[in-house]
PDB file of N, CA and C in Angstrom:
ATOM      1  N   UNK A   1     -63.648 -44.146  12.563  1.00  0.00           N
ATOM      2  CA  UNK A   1     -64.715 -43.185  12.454  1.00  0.00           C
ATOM      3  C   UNK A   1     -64.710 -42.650  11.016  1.00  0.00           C
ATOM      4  N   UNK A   2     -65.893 -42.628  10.438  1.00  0.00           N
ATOM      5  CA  UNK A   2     -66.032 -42.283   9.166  1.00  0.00           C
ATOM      6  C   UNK A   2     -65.788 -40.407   8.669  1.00  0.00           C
ATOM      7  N   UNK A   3     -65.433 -39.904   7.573  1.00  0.00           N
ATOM      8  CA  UNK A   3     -65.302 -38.741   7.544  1.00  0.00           C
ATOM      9  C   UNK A   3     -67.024 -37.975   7.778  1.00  0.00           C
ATOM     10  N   UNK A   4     -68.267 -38.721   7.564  1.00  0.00           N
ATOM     11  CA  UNK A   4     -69.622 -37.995   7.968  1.00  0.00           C
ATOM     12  C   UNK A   4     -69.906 -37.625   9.526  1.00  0.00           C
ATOM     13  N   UNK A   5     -69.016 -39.089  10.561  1.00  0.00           N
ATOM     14  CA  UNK A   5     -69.120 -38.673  11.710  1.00  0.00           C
ATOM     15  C   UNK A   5     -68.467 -37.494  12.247  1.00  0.00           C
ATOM     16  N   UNK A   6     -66.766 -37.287  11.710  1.00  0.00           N
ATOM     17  CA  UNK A   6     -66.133 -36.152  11.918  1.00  0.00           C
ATOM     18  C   UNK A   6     -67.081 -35.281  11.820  1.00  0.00           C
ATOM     19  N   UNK A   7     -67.159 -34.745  10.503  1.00  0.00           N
ATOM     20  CA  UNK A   7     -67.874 -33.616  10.047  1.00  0.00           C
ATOM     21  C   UNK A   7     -68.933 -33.342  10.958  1.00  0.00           C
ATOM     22  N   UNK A   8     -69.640 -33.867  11.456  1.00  0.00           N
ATOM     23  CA  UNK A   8     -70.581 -33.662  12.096  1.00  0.00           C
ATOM     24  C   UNK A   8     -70.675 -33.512  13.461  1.00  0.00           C
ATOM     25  N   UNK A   9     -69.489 -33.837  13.971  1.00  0.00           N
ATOM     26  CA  UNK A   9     -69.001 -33.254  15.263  1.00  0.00           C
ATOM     27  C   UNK A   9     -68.386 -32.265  14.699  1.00  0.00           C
ATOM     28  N   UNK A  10     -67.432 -31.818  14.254  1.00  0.00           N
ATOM     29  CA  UNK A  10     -66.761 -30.551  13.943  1.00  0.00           C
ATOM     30  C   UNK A  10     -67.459 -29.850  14.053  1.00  0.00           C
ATOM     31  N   UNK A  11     -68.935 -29.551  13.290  1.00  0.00           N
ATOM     32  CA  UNK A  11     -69.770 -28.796  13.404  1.00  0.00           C
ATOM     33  C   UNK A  11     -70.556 -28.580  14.573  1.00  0.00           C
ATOM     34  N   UNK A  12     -70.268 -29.415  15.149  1.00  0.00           N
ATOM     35  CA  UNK A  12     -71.354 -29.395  16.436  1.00  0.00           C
ATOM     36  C   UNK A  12     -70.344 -28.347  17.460  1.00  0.00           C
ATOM     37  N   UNK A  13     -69.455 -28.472  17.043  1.00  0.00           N
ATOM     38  CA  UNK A  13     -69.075 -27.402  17.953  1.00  0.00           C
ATOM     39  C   UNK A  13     -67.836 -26.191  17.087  1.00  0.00           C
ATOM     40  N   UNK A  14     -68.634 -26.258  16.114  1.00  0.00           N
ATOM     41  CA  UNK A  14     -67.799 -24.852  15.350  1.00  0.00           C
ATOM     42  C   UNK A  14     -66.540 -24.956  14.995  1.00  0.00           C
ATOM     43  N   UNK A  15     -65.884 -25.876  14.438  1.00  0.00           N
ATOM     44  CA  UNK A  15     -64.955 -25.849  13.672  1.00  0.00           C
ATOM     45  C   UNK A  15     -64.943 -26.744  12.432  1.00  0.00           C
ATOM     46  N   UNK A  16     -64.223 -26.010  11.137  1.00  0.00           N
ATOM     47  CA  UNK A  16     -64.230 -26.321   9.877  1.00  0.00           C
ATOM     48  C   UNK A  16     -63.826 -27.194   9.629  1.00  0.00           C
ATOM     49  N   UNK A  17     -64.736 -28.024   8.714  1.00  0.00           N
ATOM     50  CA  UNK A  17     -63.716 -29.434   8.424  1.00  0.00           C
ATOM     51  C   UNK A  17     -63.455 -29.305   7.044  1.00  0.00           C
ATOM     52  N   UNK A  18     -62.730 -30.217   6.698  1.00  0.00           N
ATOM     53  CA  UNK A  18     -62.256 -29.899   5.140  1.00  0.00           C
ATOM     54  C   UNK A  18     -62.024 -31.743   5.140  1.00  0.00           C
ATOM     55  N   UNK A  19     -63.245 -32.681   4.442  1.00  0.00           N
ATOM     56  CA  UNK A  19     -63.041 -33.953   3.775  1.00  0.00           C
ATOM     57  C   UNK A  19     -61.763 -33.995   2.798  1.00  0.00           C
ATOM     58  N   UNK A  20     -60.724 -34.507   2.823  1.00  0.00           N
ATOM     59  CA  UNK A  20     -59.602 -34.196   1.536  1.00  0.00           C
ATOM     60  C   UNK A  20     -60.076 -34.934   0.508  1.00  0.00           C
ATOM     61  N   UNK A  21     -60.695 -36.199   1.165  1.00  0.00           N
ATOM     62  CA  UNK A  21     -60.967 -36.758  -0.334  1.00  0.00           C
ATOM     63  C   UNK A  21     -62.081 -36.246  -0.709  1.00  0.00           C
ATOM     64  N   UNK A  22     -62.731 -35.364  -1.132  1.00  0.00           N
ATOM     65  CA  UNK A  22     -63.278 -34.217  -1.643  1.00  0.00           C
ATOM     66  C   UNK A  22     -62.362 -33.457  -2.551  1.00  0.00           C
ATOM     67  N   UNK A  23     -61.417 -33.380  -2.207  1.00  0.00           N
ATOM     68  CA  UNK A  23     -60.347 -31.946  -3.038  1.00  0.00           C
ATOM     69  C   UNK A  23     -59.260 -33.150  -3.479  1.00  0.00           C
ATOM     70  N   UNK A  24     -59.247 -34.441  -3.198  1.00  0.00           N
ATOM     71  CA  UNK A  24     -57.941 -35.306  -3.362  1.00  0.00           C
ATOM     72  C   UNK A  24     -57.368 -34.740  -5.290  1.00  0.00           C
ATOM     73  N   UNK A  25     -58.247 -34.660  -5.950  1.00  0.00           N
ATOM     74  CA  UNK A  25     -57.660 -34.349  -7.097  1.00  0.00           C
ATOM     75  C   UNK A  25     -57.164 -33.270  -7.490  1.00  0.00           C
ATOM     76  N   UNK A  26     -56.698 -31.857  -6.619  1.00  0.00           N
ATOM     77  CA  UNK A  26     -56.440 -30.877  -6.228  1.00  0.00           C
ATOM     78  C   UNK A  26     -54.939 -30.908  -6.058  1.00  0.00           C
ATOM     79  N   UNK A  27     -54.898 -32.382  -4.796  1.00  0.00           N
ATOM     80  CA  UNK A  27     -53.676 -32.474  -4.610  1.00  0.00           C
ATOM     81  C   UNK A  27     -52.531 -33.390  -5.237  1.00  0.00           C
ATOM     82  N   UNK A  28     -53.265 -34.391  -6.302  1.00  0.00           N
ATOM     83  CA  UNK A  28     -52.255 -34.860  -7.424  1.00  0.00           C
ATOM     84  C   UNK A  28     -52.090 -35.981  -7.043  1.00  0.00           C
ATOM     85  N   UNK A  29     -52.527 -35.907  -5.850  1.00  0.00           N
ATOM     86  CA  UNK A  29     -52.362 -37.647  -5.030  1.00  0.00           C
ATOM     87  C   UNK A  29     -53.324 -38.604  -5.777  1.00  0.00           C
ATOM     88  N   UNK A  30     -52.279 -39.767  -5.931  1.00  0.00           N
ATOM     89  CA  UNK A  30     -53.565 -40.906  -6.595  1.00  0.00           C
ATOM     90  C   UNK A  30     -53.245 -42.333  -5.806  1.00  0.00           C
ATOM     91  N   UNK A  31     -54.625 -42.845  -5.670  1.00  0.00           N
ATOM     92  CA  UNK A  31     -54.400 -44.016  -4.934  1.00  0.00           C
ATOM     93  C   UNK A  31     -53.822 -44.923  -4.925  1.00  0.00           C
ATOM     94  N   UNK A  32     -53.202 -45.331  -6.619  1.00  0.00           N
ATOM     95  CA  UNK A  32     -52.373 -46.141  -7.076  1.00  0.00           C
ATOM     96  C   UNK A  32     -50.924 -45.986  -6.729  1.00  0.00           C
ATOM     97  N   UNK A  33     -50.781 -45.107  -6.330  1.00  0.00           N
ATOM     98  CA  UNK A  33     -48.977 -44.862  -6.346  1.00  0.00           C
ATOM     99  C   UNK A  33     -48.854 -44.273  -4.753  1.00  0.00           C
ATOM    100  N   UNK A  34     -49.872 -43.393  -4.463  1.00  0.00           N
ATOM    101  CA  UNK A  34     -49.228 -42.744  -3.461  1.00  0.00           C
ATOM    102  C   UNK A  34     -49.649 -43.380  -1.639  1.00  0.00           C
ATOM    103  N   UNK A  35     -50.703 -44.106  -1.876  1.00  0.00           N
ATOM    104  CA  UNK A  35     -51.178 -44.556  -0.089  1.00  0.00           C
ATOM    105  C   UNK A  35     -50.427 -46.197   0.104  1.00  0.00           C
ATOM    106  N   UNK A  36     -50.529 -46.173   1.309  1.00  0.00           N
ATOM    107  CA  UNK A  36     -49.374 -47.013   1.642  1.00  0.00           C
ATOM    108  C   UNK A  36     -50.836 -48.217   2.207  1.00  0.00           C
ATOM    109  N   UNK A  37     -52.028 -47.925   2.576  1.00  0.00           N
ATOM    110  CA  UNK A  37     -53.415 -48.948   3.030  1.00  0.00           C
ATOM    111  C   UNK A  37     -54.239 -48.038   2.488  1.00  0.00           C
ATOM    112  N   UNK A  38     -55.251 -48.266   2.778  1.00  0.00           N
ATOM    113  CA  UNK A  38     -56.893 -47.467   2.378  1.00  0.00           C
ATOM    114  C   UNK A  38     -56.739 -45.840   3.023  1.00  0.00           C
ATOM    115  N   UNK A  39     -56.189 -45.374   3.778  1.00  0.00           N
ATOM    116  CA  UNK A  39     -56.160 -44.478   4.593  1.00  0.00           C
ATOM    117  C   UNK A  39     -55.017 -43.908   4.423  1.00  0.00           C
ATOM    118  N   UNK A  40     -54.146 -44.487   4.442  1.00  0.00           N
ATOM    119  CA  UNK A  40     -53.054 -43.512   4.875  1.00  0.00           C
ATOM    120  C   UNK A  40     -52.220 -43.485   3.549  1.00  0.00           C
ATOM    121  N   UNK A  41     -51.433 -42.321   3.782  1.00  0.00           N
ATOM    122  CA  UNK A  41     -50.258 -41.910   2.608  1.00  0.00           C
ATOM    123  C   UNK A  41     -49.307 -42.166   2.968  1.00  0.00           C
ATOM    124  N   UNK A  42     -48.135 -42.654   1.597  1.00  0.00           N
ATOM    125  CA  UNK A  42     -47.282 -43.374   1.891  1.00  0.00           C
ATOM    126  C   UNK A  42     -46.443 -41.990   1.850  1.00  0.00           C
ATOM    127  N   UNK A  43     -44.483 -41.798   1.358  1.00  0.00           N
ATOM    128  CA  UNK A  43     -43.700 -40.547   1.299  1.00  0.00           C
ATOM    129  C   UNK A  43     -44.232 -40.174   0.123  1.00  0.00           C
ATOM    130  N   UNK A  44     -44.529 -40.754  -0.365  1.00  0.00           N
ATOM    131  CA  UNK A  44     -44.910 -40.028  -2.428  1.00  0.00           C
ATOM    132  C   UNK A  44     -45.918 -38.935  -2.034  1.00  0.00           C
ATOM    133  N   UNK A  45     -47.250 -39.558  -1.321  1.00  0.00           N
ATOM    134  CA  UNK A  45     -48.137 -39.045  -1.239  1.00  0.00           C
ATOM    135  C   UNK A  45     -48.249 -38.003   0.031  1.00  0.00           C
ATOM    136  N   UNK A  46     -47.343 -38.353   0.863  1.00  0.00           N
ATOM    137  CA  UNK A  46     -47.511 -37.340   1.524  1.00  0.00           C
ATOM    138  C   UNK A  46     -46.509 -35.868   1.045  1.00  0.00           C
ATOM    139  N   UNK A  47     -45.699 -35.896   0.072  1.00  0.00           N
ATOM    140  CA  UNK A  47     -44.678 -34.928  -0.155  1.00  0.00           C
ATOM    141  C   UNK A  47     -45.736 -34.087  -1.079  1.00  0.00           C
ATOM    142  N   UNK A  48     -47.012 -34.943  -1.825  1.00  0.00           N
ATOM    143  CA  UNK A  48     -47.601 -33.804  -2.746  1.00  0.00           C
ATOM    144  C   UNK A  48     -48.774 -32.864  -1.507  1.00  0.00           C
ATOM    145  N   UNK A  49     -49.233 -33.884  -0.467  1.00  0.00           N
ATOM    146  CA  UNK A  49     -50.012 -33.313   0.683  1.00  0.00           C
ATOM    147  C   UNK A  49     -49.215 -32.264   1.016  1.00  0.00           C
ATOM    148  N   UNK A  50     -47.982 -32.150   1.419  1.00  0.00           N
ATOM    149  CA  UNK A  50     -47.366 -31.280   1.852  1.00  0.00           C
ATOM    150  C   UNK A  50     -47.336 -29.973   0.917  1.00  0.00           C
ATOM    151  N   UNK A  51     -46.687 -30.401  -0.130  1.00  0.00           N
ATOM    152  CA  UNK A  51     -46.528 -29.130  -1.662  1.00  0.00           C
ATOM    153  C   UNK A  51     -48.278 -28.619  -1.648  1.00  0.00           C
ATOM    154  N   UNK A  52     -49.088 -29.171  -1.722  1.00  0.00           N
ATOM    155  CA  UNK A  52     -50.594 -28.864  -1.967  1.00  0.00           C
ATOM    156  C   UNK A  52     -50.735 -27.909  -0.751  1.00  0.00           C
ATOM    157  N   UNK A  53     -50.269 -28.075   0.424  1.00  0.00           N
ATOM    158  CA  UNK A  53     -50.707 -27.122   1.481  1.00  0.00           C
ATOM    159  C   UNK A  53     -49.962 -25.684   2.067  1.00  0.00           C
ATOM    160  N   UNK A  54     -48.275 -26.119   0.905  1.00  0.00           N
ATOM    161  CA  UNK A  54     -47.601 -25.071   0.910  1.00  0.00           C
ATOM    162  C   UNK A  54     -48.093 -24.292  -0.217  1.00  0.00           C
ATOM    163  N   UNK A  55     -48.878 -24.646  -1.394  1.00  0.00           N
ATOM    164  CA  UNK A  55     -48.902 -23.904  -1.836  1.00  0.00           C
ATOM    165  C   UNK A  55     -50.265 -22.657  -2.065  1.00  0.00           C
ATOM    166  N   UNK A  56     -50.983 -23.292  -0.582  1.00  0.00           N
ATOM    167  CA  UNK A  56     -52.237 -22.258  -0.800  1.00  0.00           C
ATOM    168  C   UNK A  56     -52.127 -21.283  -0.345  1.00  0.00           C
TER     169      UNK A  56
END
């Protein structure tokens, strides 16, 4: 499911979505080093996901 379909259910029933890859450069993560396929994060990338969400 694509992130437009999420979003658009989220909304359909009132809760916030937040696209990351929207903010991905926020969190320092880069595609070259840190995802392990198209989607997912490998430990690199998930340790800055993590630091990025501890630190808001």
């Amino acid at each position: 499911m694509d992130s437009n379909t999420l979003e658009s259910i989220a909304g359909e029933y009132g809760i916030p979505f937040l696209d990351m890859a929207s903010i991905l450069e926020k969190t320092g993560i880069d595609y070259e080093t840190d995802f392990c396929d198209v989607s997912h994060v490998n430990i690199l990338g998930a340790e800055k996901y993590t630091d990025f969400w501890l630190d808001i």
